[in-house]
C-alpha atoms as a PDB file:
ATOM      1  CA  UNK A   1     -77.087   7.936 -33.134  1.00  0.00           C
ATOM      2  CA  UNK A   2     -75.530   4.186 -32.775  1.00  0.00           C
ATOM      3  CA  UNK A   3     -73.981   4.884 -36.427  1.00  0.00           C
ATOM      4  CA  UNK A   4     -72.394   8.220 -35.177  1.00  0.00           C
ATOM      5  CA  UNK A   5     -71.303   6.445 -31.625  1.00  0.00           C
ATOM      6  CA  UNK A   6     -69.492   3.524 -33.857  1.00  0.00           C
ATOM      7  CA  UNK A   7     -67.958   6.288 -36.025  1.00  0.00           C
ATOM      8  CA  UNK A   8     -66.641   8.119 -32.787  1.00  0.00           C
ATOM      9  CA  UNK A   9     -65.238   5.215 -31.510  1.00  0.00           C
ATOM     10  CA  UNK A  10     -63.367   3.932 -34.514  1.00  0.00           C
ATOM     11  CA  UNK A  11     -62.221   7.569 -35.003  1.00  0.00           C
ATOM     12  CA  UNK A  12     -61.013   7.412 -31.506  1.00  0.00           C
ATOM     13  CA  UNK A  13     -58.978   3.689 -32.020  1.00  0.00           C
ATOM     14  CA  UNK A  14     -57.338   4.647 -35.013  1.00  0.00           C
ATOM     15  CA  UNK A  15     -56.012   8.061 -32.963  1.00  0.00           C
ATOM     16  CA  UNK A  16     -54.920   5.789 -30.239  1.00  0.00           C
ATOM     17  CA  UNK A  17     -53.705   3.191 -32.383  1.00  0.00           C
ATOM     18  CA  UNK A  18     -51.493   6.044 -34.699  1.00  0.00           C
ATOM     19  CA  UNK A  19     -50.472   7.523 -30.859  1.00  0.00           C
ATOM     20  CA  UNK A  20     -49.206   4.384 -29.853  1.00  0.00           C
ATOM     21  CA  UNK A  21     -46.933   3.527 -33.228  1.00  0.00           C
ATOM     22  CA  UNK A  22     -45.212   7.235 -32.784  1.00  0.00           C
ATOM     23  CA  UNK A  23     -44.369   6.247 -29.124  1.00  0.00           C
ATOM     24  CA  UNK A  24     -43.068   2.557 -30.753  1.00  0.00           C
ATOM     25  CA  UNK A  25     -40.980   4.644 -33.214  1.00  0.00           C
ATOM     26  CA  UNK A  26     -39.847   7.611 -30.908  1.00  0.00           C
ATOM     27  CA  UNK A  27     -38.724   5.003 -28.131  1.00  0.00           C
ATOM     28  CA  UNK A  28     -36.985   2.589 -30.946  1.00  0.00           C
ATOM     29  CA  UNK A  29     -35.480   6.325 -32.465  1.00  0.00           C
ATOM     30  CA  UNK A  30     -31.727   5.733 -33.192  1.00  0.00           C
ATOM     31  CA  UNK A  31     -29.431   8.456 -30.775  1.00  0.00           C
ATOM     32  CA  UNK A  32     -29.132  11.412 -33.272  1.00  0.00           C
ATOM     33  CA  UNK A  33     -25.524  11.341 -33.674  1.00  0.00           C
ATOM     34  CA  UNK A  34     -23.259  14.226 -35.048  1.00  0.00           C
ATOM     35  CA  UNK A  35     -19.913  12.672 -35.584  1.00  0.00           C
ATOM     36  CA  UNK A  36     -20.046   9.950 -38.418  1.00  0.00           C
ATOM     37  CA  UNK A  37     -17.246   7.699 -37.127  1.00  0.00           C
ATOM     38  CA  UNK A  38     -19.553   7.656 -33.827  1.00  0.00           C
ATOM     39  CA  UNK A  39     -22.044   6.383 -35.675  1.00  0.00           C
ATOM     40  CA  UNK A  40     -20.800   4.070 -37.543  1.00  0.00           C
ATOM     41  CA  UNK A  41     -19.607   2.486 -34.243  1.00  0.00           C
ATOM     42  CA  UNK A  42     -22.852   2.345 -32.605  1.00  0.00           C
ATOM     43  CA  UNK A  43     -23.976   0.721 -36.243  1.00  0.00           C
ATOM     44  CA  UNK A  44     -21.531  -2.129 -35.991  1.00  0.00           C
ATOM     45  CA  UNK A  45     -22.225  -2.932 -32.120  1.00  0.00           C
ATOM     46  CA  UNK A  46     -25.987  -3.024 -33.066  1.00  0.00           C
ATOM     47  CA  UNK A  47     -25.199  -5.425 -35.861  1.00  0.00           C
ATOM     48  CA  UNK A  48     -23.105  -8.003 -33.497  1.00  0.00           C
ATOM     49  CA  UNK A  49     -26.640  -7.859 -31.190  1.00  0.00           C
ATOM     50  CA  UNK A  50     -25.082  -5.170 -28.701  1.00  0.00           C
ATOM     51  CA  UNK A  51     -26.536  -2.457 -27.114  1.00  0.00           C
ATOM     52  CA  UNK A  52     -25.925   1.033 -25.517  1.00  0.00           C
ATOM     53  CA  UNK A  53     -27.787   3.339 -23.703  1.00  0.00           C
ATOM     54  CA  UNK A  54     -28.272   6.942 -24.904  1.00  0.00           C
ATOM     55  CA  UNK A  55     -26.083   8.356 -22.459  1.00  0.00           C
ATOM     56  CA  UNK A  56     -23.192   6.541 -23.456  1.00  0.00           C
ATOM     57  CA  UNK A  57     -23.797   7.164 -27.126  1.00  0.00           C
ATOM     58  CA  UNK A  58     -23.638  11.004 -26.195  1.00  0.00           C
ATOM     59  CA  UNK A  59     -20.341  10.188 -24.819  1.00  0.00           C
ATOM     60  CA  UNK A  60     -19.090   8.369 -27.453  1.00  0.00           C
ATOM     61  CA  UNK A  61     -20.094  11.297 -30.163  1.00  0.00           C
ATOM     62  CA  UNK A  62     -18.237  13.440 -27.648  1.00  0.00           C
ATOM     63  CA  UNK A  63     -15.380  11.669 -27.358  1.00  0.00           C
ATOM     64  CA  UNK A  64     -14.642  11.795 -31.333  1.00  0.00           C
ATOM     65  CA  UNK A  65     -15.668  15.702 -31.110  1.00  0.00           C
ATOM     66  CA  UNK A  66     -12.928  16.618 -28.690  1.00  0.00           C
ATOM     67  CA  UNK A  67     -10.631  13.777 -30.879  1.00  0.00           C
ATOM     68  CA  UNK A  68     -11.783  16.063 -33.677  1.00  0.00           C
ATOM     69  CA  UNK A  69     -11.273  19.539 -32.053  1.00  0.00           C
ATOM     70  CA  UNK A  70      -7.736  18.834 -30.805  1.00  0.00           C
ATOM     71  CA  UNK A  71      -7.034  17.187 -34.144  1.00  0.00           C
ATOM     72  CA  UNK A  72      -6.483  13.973 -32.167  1.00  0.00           C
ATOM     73  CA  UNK A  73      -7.453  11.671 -34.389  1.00  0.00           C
ATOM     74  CA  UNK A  74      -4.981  10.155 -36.614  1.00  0.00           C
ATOM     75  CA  UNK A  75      -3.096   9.690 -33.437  1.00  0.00           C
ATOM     76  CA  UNK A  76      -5.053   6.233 -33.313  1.00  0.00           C
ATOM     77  CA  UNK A  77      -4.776   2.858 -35.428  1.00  0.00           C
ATOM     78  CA  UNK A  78      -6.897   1.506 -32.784  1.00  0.00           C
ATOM     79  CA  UNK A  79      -9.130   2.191 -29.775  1.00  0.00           C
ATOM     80  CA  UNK A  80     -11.484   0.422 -27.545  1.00  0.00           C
ATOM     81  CA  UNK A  81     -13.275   2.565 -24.521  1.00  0.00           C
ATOM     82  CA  UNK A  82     -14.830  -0.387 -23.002  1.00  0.00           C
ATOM     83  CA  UNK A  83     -18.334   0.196 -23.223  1.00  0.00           C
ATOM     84  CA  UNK A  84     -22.192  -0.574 -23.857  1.00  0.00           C
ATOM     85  CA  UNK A  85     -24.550  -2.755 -22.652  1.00  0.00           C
ATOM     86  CA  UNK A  86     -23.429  -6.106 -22.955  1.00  0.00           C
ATOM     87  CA  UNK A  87     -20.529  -8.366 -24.143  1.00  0.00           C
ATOM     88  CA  UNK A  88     -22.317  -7.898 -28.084  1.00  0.00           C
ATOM     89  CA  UNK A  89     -21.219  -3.635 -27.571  1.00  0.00           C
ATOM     90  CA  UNK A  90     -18.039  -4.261 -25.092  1.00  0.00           C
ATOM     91  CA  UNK A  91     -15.773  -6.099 -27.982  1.00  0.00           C
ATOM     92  CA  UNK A  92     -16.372  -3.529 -30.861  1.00  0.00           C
ATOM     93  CA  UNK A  93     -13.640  -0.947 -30.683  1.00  0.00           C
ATOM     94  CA  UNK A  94     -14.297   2.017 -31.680  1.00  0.00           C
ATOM     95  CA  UNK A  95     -11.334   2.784 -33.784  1.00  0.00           C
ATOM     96  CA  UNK A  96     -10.100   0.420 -36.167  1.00  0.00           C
ATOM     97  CA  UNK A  97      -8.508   2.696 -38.725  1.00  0.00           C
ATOM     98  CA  UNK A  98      -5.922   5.412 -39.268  1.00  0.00           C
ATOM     99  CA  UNK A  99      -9.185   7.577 -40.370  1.00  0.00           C
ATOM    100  CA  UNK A 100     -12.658   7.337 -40.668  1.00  0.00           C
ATOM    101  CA  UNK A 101     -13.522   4.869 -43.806  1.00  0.00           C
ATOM    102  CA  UNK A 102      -9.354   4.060 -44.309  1.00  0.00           C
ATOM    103  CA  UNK A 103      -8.427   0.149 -44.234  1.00  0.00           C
ATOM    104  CA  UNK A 104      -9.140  -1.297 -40.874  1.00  0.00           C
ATOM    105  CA  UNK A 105      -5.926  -2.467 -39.294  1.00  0.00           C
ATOM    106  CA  UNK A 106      -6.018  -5.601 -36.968  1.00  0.00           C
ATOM    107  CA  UNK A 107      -9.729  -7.258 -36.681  1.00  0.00           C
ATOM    108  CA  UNK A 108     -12.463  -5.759 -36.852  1.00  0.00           C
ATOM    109  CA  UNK A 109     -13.695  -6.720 -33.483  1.00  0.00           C
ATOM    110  CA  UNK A 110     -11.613  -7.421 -30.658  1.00  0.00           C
ATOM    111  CA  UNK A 111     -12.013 -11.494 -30.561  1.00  0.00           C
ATOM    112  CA  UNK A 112     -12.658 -12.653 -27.071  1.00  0.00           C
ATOM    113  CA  UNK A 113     -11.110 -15.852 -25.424  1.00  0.00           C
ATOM    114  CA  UNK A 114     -12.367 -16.829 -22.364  1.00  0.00           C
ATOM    115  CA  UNK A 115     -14.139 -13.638 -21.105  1.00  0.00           C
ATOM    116  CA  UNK A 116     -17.739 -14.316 -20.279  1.00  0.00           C
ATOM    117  CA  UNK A 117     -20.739 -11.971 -19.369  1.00  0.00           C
ATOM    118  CA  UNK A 118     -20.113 -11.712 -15.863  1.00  0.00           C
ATOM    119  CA  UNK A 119     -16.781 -10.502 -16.450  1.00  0.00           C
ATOM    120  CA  UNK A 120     -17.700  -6.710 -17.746  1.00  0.00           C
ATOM    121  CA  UNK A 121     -20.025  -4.051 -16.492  1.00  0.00           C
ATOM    122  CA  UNK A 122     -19.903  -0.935 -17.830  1.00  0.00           C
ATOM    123  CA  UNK A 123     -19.773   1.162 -14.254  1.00  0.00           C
ATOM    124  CA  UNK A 124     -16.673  -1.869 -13.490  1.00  0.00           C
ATOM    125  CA  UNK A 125     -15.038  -2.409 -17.069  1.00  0.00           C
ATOM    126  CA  UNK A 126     -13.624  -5.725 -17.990  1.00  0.00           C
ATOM    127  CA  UNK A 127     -11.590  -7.828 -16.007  1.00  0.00           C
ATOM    128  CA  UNK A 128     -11.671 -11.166 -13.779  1.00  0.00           C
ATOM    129  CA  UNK A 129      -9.638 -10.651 -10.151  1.00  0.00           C
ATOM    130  CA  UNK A 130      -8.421 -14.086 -10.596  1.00  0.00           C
ATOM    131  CA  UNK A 131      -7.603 -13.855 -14.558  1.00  0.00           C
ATOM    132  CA  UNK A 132      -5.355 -17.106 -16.086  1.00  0.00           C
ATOM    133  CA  UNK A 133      -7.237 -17.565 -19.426  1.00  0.00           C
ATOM    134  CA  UNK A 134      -8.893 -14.515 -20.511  1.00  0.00           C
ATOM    135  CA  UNK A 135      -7.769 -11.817 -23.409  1.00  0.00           C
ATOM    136  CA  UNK A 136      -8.702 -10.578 -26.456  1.00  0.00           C
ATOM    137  CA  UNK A 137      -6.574 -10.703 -29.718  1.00  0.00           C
ATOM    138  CA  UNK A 138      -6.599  -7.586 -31.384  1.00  0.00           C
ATOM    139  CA  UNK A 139      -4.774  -8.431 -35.197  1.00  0.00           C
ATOM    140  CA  UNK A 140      -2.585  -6.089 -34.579  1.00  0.00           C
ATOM    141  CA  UNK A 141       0.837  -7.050 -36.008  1.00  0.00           C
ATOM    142  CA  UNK A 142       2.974  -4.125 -35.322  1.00  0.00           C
ATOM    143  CA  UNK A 143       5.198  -4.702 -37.779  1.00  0.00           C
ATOM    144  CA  UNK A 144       2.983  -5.161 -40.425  1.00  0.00           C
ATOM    145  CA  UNK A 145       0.950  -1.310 -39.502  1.00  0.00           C
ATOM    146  CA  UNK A 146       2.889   1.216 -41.464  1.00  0.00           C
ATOM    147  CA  UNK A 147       0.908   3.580 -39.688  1.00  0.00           C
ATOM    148  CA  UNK A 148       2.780   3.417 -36.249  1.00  0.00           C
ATOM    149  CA  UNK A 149       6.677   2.602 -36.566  1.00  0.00           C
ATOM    150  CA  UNK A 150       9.903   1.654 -34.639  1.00  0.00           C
ATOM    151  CA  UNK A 151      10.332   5.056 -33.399  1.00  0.00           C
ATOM    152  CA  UNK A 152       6.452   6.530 -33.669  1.00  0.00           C
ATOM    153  CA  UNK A 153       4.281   4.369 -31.426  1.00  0.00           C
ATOM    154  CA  UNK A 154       1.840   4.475 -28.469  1.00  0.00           C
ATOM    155  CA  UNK A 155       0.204   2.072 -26.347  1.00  0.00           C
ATOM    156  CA  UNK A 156      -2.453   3.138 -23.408  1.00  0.00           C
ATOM    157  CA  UNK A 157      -4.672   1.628 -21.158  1.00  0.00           C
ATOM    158  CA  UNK A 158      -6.978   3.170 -17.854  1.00  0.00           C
ATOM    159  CA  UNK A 159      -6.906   1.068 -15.505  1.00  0.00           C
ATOM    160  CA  UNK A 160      -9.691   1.002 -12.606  1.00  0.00           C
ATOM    161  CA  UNK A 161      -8.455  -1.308 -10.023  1.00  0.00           C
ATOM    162  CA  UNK A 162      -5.597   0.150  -7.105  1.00  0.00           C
ATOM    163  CA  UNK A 163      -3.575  -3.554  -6.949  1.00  0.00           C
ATOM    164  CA  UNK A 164       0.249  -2.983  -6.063  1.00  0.00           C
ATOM    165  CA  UNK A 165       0.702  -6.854  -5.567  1.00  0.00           C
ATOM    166  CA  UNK A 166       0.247  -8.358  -8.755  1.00  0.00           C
ATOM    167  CA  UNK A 167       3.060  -8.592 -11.529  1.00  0.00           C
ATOM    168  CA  UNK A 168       1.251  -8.603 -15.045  1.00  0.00           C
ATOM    169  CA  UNK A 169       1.290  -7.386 -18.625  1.00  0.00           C
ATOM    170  CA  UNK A 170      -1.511  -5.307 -19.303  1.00  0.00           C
ATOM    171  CA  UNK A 171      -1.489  -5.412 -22.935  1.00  0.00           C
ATOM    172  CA  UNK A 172       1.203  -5.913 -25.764  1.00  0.00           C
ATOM    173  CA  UNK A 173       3.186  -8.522 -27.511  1.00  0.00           C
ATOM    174  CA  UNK A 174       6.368 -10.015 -25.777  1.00  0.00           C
ATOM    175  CA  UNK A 175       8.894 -11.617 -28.737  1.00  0.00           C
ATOM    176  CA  UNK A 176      12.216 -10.684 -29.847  1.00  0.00           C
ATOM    177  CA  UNK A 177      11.046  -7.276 -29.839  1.00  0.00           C
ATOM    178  CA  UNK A 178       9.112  -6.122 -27.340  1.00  0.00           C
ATOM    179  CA  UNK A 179       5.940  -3.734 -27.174  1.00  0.00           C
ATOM    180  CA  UNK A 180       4.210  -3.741 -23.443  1.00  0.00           C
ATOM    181  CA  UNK A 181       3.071  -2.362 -20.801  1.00  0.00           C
ATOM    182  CA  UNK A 182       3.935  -4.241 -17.512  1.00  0.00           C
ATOM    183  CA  UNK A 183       2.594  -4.264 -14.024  1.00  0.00           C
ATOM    184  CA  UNK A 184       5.606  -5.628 -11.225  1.00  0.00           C
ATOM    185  CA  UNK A 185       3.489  -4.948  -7.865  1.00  0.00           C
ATOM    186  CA  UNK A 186       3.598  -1.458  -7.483  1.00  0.00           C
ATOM    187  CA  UNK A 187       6.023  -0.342 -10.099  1.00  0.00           C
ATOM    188  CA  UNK A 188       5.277  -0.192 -14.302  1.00  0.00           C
ATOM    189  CA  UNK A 189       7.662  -0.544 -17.251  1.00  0.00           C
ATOM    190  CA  UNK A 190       6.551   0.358 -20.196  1.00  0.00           C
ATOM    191  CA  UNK A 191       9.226  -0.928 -23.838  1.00  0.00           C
ATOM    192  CA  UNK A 192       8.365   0.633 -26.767  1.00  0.00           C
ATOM    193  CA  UNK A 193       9.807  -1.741 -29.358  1.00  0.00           C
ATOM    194  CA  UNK A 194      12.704  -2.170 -26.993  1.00  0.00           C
ATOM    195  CA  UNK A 195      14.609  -5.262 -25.311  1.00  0.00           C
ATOM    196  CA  UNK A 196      14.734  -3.225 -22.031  1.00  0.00           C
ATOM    197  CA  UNK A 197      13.140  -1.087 -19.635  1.00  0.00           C
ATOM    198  CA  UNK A 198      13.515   0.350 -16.170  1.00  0.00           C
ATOM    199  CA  UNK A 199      11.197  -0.400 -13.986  1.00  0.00           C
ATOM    200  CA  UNK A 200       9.500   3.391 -11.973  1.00  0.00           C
ATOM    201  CA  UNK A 201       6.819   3.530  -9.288  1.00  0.00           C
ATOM    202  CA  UNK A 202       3.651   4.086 -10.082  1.00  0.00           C
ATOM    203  CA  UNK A 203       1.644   5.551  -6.584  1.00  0.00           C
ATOM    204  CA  UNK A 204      -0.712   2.766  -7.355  1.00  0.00           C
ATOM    205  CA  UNK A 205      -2.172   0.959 -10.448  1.00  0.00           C
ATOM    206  CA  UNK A 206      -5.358   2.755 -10.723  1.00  0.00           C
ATOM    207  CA  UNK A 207      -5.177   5.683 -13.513  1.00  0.00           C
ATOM    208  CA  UNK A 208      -4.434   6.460 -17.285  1.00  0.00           C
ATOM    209  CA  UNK A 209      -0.904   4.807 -18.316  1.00  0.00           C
ATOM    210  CA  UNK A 210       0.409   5.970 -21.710  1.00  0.00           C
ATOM    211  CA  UNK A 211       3.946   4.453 -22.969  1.00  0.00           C
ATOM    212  CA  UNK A 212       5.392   6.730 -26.394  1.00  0.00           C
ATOM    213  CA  UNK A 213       8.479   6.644 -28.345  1.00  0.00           C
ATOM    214  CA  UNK A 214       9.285   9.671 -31.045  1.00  0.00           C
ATOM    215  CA  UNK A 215      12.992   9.056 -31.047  1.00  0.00           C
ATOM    216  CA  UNK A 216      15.412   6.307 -31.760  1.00  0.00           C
ATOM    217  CA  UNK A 217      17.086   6.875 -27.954  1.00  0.00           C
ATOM    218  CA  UNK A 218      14.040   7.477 -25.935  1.00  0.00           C
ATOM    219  CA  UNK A 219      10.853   5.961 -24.394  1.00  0.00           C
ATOM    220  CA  UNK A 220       8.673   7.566 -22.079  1.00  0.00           C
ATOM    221  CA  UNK A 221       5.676   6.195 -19.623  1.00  0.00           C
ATOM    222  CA  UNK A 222       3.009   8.449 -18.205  1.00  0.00           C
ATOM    223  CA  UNK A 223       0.557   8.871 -15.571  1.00  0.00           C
ATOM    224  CA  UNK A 224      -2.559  10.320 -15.715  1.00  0.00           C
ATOM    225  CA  UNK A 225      -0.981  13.144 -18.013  1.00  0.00           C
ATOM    226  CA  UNK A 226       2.322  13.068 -16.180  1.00  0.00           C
ATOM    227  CA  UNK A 227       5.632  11.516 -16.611  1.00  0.00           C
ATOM    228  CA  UNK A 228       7.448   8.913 -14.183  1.00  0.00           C
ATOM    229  CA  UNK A 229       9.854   8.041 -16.375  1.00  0.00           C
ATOM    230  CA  UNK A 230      11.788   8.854 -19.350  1.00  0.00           C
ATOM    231  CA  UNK A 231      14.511   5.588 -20.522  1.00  0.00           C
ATOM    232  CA  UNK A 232      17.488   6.279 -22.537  1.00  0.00           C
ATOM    233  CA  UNK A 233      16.553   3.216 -24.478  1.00  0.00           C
ATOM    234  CA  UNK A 234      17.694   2.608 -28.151  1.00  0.00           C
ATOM    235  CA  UNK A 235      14.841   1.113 -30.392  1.00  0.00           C
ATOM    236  CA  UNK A 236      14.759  -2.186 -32.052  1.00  0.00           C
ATOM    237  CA  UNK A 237      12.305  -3.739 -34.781  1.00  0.00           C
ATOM    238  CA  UNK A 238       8.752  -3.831 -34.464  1.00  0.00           C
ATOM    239  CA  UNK A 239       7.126  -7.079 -33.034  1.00  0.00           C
ATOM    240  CA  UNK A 240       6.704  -9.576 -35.955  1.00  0.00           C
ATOM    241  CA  UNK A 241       3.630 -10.983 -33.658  1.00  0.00           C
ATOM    242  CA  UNK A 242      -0.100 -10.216 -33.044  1.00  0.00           C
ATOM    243  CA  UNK A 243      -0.703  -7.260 -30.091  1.00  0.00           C
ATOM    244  CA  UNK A 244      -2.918  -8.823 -27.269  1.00  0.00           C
ATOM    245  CA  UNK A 245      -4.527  -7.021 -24.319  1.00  0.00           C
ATOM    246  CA  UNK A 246      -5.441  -8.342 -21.218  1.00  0.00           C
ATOM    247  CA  UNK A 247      -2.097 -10.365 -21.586  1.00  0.00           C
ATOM    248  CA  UNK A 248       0.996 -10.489 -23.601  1.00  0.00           C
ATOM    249  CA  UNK A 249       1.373 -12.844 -26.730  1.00  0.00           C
ATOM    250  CA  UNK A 250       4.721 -14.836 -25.670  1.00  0.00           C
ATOM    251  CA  UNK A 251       5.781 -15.505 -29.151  1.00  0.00           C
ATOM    252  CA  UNK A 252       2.389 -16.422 -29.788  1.00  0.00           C
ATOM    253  CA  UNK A 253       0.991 -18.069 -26.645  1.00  0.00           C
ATOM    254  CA  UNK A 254      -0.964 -15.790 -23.903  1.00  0.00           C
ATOM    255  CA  UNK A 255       1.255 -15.128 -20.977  1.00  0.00           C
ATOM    256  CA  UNK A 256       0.826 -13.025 -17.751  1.00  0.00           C
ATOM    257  CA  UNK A 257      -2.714 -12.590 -17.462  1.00  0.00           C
ATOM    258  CA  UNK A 258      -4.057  -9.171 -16.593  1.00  0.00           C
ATOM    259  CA  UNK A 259      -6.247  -9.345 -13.379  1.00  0.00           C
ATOM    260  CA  UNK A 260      -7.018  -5.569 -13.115  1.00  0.00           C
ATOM    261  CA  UNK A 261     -10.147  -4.225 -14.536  1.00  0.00           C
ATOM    262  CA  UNK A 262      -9.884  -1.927 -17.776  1.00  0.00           C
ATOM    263  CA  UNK A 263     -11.555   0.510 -18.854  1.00  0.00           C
ATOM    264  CA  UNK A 264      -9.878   0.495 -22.238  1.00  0.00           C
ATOM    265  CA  UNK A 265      -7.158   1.133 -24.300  1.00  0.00           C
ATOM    266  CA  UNK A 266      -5.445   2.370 -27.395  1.00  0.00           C
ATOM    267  CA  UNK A 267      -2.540   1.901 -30.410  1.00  0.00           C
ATOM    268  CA  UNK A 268      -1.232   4.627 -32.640  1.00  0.00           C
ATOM    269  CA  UNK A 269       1.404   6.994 -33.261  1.00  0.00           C
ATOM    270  CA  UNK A 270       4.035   8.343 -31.306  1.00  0.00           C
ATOM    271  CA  UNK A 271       3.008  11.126 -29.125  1.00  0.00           C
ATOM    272  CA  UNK A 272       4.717  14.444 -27.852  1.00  0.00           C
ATOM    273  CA  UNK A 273       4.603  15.358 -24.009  1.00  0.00           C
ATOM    274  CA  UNK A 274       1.736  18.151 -25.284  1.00  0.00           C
ATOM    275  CA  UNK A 275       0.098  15.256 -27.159  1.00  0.00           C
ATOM    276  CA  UNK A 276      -0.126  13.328 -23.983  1.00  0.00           C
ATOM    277  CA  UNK A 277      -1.743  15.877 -21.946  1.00  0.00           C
ATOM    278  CA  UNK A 278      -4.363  16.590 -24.682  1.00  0.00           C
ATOM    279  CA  UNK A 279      -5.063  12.823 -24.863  1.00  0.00           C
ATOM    280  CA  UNK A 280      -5.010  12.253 -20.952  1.00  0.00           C
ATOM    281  CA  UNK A 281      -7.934  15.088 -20.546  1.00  0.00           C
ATOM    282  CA  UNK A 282      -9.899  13.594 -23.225  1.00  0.00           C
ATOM    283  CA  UNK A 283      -9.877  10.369 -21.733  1.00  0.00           C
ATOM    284  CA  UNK A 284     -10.952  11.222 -18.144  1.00  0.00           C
ATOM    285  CA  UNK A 285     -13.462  13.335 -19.521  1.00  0.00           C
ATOM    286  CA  UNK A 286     -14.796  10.111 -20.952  1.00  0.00           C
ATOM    287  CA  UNK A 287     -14.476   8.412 -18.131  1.00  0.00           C
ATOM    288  CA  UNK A 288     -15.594  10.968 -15.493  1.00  0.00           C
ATOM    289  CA  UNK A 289     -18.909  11.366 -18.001  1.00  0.00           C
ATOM    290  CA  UNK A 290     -19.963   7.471 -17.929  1.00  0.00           C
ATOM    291  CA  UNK A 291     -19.325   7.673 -13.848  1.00  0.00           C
ATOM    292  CA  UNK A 292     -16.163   5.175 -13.800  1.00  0.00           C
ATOM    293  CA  UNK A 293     -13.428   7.900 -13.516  1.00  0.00           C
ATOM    294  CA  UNK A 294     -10.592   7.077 -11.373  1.00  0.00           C
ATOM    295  CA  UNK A 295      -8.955  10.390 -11.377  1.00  0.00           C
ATOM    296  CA  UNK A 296      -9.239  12.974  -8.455  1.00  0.00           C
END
């Protein structure tokens, strides 16, 4: 009877003990992905020691299945959304490339100076309220991307914070030639590899800013999908210098230090008035599905 009690018992462990591995693997289980390039992102945030919750991965596989669907993709040389767990997930953009497995253009990783954990939450994006030394360096050298030119290029940022006071440059490189986006109180200009730019109101800083050329004469700035403003501008050579964010690279030296909080941004082609809508309802369906949309 003792022999069959003992045999019970140890048939009983090793149930429990094979029980408790399959919960250890189930609750380790990677997020089953179905786009690759999603996947591959979540791959290289895990390597740098990141980490992201399921619900954001869903998101993220989303966001390059709608990028997909609207055949969106190859609009981008570069995007960062701004998100994950931690400062190891918040730094890996995830678009580095023209197309899934082409040459990455720029770094790999958006290199951080200055910004420290306390500075990003996913629900609050990245961003210090009282910013003078913080921004990350992208590699981005528009003039040496053949993939965007002098008169086919896009910048883009969401912004979550409503400040009409402050006069910044959200992101872009400030030289000879000029690619940025600029904040002066409550107004924006936007140059698209331009020397000038008119300054237009923006009903407050809080939104989805895109800034596009497609023509020689013309660059445009948008709002959450719609225009406020449209420059007869003629274009000039791309920016011989690196593309920064969270400031401007002043001939290469960080200037005008964004104090708003992002929650992210891209680089790529030139995009049509169509192309901006399709892009702008993308990205607050991103945002609205993480809970940080700004939007009404």
């Amino acid at each position: 009877m003792k022999t069959l009690i003992l045999i019970l018992l140890f048939t009983a462990l090793q149930i429990f003990a094979q029980s408790s591995e399959m919960l250890l693997l189930f609750s380790d289980a990677k997020y089953p992905f179905i786009n690759s390039e999603a996947e591959g992102w979540y791959d290289r945030v895990t390597a740098n020691s990141g980490s992201v919750s399921d619900a954001t991965n869903e998101a993220i596989d989303s966001f390059f299945i709608m990028l997909d669907d609207s055949s969106a993709r190859s609009w981008f040389i570069r995007t960062n959304l701004f998100v994950g767990d931690d400062t190891g997930a918040v730094f890996i953009p995830q678009i580095v490339s023209v197309s899934e497995g082409s040459a990455t253009l720029g770094n790999d990783i958006d290199i951080n100076v200055n910004f420290v954990p306390g500075d990003y939450t996913e629900a609050g994006g990245l961003g210090d309220g009282s910013n003078s030394t913080k921004y990350l360096k992208t590699g981005v050298i528009p003039s040496a991307v053949s993939e965007i030119g002098q008169n086919d290029a896009h910048i883009s940022f969401y912004c979550l914070t409503n400040d009409n006071s402050s006069s910044t440059i959200t992101m872009g490189v400030n030289t000879t030639n000029i690619l940025y986006w600029l904040f002066l109180g409550a107004n924006a200009q936007a140059r698209l590899n331009s020397t000038g730019g008119t300054s237009q109101a923006t009903g407050g800083s809080a939104g989805y800013f895109i800034g596009t050329r497609v023509l020689s004469t013309t660059q445009i700035k948008y709002k959450n999908g719609a225009s406020i403003g449209t420059e007869t501008r003629a274009s000039t050579a791309e920016p011989t210098k690196e593309l920064y964010v969270m400031a401007s690279n002043g001939n290469g030296s960080p200037a005008s230090y964004e104090v708003r909080f992002l929650a992210g941004y891209t680089i790529g082609t030139g995009l049509t008035p169509t192309q901006v809508v399709t892009l702008n309802n993308i990205m607050e369906w991103f945002q609205d599905k993480i809970g940080r949309g700004v939007v009404p």
